[in-house]
C-alpha atoms as a PDB file:
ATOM      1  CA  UNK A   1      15.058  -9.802  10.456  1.00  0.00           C
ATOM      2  CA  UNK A   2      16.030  -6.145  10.700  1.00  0.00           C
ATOM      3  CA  UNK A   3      13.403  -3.832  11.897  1.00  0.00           C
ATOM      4  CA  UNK A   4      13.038  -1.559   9.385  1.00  0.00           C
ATOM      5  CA  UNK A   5      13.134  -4.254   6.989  1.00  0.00           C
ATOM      6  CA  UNK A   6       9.842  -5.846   8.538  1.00  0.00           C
ATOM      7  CA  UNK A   7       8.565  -2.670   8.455  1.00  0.00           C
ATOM      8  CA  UNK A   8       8.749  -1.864   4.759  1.00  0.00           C
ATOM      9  CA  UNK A   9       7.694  -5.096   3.979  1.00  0.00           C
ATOM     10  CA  UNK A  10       4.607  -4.547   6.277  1.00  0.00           C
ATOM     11  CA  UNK A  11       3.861  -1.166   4.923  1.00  0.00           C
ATOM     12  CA  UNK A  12       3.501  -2.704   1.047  1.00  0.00           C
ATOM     13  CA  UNK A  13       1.972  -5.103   1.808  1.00  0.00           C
ATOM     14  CA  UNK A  14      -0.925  -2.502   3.377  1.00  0.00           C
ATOM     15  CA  UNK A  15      -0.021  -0.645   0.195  1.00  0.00           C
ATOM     16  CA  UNK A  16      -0.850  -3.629  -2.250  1.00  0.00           C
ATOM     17  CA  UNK A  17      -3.963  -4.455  -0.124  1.00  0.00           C
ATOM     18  CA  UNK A  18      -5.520  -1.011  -0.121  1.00  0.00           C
ATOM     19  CA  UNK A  19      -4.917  -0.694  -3.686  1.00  0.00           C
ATOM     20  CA  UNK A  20      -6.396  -3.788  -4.257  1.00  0.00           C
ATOM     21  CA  UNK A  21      -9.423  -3.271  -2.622  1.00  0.00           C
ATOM     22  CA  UNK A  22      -8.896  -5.871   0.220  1.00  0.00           C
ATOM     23  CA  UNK A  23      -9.105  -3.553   2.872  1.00  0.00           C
ATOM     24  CA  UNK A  24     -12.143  -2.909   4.663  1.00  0.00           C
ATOM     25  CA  UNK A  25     -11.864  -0.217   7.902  1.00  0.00           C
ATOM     26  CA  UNK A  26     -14.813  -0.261  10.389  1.00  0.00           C
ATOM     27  CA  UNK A  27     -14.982   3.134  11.996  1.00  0.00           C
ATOM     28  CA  UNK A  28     -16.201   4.646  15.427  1.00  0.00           C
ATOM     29  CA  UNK A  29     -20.146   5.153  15.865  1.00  0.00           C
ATOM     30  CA  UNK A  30     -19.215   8.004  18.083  1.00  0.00           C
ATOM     31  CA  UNK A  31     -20.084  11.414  16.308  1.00  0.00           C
ATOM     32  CA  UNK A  32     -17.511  13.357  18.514  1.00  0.00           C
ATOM     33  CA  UNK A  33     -14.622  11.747  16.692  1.00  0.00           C
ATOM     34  CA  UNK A  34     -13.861   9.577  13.413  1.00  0.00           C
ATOM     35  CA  UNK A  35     -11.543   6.358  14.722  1.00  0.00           C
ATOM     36  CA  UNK A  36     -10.166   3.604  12.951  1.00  0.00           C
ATOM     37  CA  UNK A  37     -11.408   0.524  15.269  1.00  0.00           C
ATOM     38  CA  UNK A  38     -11.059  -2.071  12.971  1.00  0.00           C
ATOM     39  CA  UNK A  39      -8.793  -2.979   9.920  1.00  0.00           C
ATOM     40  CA  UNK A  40      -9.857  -5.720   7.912  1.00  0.00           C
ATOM     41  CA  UNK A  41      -7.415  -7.341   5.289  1.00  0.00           C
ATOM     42  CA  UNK A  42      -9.427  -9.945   3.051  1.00  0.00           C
ATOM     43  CA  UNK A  43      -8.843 -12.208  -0.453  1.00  0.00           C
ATOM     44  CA  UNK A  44     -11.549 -13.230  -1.931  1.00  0.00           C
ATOM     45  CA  UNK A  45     -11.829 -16.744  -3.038  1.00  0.00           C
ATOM     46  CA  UNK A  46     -13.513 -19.882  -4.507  1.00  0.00           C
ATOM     47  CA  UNK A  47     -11.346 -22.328  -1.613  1.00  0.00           C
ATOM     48  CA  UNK A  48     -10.426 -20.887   1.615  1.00  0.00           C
ATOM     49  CA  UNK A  49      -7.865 -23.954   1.768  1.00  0.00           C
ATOM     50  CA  UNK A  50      -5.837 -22.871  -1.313  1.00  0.00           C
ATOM     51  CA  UNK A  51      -4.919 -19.463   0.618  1.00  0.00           C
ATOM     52  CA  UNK A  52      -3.510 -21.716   3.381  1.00  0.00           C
ATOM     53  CA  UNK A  53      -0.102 -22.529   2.479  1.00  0.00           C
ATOM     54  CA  UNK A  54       3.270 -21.141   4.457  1.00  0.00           C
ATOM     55  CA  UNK A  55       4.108 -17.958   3.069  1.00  0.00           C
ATOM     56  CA  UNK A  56       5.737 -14.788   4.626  1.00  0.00           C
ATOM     57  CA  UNK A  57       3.782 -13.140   7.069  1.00  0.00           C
ATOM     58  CA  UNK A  58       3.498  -9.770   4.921  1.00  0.00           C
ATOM     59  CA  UNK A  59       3.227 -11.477   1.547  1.00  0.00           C
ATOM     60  CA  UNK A  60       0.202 -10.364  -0.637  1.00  0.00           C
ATOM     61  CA  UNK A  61      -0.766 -13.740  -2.916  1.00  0.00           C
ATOM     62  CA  UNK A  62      -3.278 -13.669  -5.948  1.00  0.00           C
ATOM     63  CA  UNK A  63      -7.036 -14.215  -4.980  1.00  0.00           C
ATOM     64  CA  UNK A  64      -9.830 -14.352  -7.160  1.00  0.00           C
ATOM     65  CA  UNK A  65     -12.212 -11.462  -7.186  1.00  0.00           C
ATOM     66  CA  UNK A  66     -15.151 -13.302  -7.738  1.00  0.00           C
ATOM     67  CA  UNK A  67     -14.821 -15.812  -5.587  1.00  0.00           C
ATOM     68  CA  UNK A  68     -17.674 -16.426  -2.648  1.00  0.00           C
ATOM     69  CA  UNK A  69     -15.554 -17.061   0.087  1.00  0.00           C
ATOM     70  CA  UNK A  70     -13.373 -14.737   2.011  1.00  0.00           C
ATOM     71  CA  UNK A  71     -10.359 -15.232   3.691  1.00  0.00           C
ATOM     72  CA  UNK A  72      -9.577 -13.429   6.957  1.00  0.00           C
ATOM     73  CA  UNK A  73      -5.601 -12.457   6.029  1.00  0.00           C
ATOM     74  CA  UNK A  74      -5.242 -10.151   8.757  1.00  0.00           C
ATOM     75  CA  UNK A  75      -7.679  -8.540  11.539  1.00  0.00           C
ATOM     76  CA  UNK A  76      -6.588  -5.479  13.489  1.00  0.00           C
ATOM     77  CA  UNK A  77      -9.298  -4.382  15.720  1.00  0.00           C
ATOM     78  CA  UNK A  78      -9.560  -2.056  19.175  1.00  0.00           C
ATOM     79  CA  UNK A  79     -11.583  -5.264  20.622  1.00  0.00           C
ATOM     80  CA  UNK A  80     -14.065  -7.621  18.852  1.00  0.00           C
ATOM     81  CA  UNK A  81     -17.436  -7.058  20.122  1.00  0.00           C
ATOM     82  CA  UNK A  82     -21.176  -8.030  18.242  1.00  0.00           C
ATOM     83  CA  UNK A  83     -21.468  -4.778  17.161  1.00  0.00           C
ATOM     84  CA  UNK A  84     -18.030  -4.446  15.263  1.00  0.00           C
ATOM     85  CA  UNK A  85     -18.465  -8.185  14.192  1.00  0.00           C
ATOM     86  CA  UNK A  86     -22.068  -6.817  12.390  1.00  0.00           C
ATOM     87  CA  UNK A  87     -20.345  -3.576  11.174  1.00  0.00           C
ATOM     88  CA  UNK A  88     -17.634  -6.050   9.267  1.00  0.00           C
ATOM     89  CA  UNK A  89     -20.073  -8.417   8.063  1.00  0.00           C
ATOM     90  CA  UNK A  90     -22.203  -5.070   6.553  1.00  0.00           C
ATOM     91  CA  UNK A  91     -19.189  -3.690   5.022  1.00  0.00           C
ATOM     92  CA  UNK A  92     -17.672  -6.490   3.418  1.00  0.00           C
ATOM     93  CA  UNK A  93     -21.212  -7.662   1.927  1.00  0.00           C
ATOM     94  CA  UNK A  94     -21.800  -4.582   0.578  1.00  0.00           C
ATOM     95  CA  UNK A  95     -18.094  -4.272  -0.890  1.00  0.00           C
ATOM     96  CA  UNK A  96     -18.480  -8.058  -2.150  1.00  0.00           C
ATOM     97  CA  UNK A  97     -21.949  -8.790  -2.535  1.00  0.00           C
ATOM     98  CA  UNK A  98     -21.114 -12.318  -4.125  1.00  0.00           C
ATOM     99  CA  UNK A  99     -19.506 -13.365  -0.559  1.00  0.00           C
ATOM    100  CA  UNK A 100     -22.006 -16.249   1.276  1.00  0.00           C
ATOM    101  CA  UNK A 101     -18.736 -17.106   4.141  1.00  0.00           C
ATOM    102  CA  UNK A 102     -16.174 -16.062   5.939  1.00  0.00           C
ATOM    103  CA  UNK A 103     -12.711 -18.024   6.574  1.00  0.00           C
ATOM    104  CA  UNK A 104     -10.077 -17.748   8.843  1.00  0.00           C
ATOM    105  CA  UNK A 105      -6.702 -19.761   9.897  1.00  0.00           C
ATOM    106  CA  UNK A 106      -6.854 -19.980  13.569  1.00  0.00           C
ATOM    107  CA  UNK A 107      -3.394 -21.490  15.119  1.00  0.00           C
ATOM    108  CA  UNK A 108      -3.356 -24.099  17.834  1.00  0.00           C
ATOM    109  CA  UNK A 109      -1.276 -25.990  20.004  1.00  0.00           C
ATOM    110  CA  UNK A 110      -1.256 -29.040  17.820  1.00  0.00           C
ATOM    111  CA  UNK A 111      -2.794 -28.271  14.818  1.00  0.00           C
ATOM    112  CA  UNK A 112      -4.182 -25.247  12.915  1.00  0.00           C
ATOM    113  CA  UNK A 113      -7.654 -25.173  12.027  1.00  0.00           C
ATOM    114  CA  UNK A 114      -9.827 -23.568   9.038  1.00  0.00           C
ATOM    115  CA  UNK A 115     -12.573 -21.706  10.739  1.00  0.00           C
ATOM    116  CA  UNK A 116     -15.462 -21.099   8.307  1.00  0.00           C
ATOM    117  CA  UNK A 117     -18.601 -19.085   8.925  1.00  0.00           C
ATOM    118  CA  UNK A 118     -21.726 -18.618   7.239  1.00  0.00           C
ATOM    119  CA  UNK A 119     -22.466 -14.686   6.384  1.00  0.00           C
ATOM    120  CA  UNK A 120     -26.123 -13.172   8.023  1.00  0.00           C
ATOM    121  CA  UNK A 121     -25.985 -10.425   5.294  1.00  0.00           C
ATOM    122  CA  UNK A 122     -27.339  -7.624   7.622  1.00  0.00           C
ATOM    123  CA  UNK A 123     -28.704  -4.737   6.778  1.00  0.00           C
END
């Protein structure tokens, strides 16, 4: 695919997520300076197995806004420590209080897997 192809495809589909509300950005606890060290692209849904189907990388599909469970569509982050894992979990419950889990396609050798992960709800 041509380069700048990808990347217009790539920047609509950040487009159609932010717009959407499927976007959730963890920021820096450092009060020096505001950083972006997490980007968090989400769909909302009622069956984390209905989102996973082959599709285009950058495609945005329909989701259902009240649905419980949230699918992990893309997760940009500096590093993945407890403390960013918490910050996510705060954000996105208090952005989608109906949420109870979090889902997420993780590829293997063999075989991809559904991960799926009970929400703690912190505070």
């Amino acid at each position: 695919m041509n380069p700048l192809r990808a990347v217009a495809y790539y920047m609509r589909y950040l487009e159609q997520m932010t717009d959407n509300g499927r976007a959730v950005v963890v920021y820096s606890e450092d009060q020096t300076q505001t950083v972006a060290i997490c980007t968090f692209f989400l769909l909302p849904s009622i069956d984390a197995a209905t989102l996973l189907h082959e599709r285009p990388m950058w495609d945005v599909i329909e989701d259902d806004a009240h649905g419980t469970v949230c699918y992990v569509d893309k997760l940009v982050a500096m590093a993945w420590t407890p403390s960013i894992r918490r910050q996510v979990e705060r954000l996105l419950t208090e952005q989608y209080p109906q949420i109870t889990t979090a889902a997420w396609h993780r590829p293997g050798e063999d075989t991809d897997r559904l991960i799926v992960k009970e929400l703690r709800h912190v505070a």
